[in-house]
Protein backbone atom coordinates (compact mmCIF):
# COMPACT_ATOMS: atom_id res chain seq x y z
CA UNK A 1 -16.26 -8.32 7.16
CA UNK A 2 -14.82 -4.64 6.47
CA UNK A 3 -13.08 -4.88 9.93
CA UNK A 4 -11.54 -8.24 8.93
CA UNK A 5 -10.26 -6.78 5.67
CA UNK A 6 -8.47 -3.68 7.46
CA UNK A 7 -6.95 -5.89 9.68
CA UNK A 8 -5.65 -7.86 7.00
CA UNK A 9 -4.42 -4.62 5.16
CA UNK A 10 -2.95 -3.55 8.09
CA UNK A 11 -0.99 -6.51 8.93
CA UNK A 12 0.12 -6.23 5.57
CA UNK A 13 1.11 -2.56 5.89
CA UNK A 14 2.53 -3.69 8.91
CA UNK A 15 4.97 -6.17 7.44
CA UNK A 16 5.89 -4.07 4.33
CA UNK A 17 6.87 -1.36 6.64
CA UNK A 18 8.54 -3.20 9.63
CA UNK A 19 9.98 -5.97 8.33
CA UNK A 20 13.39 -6.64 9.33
CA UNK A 21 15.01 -6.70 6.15
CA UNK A 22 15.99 -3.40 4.29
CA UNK A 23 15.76 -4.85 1.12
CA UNK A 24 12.13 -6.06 1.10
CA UNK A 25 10.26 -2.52 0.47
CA UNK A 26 12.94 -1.98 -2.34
CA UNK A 27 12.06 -5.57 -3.99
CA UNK A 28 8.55 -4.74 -4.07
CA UNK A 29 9.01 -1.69 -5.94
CA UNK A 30 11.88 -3.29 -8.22
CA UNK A 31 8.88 -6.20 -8.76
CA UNK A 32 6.67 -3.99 -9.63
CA UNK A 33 8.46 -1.60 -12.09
CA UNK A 34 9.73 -5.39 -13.34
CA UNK A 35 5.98 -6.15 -14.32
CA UNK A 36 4.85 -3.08 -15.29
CA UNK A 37 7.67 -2.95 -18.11
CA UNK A 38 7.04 -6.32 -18.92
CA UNK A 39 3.59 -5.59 -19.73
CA UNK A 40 4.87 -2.71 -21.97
CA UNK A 41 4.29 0.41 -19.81
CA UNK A 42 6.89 3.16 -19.12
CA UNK A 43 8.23 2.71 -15.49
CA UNK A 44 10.33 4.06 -13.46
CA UNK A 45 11.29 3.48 -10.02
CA UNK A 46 10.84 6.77 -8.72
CA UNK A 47 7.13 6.63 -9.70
CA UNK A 48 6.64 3.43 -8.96
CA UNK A 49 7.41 4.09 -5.51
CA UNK A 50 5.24 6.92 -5.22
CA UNK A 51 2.73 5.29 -6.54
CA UNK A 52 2.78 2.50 -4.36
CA UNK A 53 3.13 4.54 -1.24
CA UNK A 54 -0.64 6.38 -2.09
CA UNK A 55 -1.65 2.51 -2.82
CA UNK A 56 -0.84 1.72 0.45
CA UNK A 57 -1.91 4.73 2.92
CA UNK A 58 -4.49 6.34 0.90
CA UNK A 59 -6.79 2.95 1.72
CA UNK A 60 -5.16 2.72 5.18
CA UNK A 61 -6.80 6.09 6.18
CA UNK A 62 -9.66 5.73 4.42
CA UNK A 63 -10.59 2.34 5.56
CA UNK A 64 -9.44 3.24 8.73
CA UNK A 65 -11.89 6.48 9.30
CA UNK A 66 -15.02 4.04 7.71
CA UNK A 67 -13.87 1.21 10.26
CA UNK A 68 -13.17 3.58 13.30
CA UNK A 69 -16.83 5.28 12.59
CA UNK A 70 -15.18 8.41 11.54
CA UNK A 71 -16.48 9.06 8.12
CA UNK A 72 -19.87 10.27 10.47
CA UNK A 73 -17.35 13.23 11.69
CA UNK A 74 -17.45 14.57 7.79
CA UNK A 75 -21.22 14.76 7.28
């Protein structure tokens, strides 16, 4: 099941990162900061988008080391 997730995350990575059109990572921050104003929080695009980048590689290694077996390394 936990290899079926990361493989989902990672496709997901995957398109986020790679997808052919430039403006697609910048309309998922813009969506974000969008809701996160709406909702009545302080936002602003430059923290937004570091915040999303640790949402999105902070799992990817750490799911990645559990999946790969190599959370046994650091014990």
């Amino acid at each position: 099941m936990l290899r079926a997730a990361y493989a989902v995350y990672l496709l997901a990575v995957a398109w986020l990162v790679w997808n052919p059109d430039p403006g697609a990572p910048g309309a998922a921050v813009l969506e974000v900061t969008t809701l996160l104003q709406d909702w009545g929080l302080p936002a602003s695009t430059t923290w937004v988008e570091r915040g999303l980048n640790v949402v999105m590689f902070v799992p990817l290694s750490l799911l990645g080391a559990w999946v790969l077996g190599w959370w046994r390394v650091i014990d």
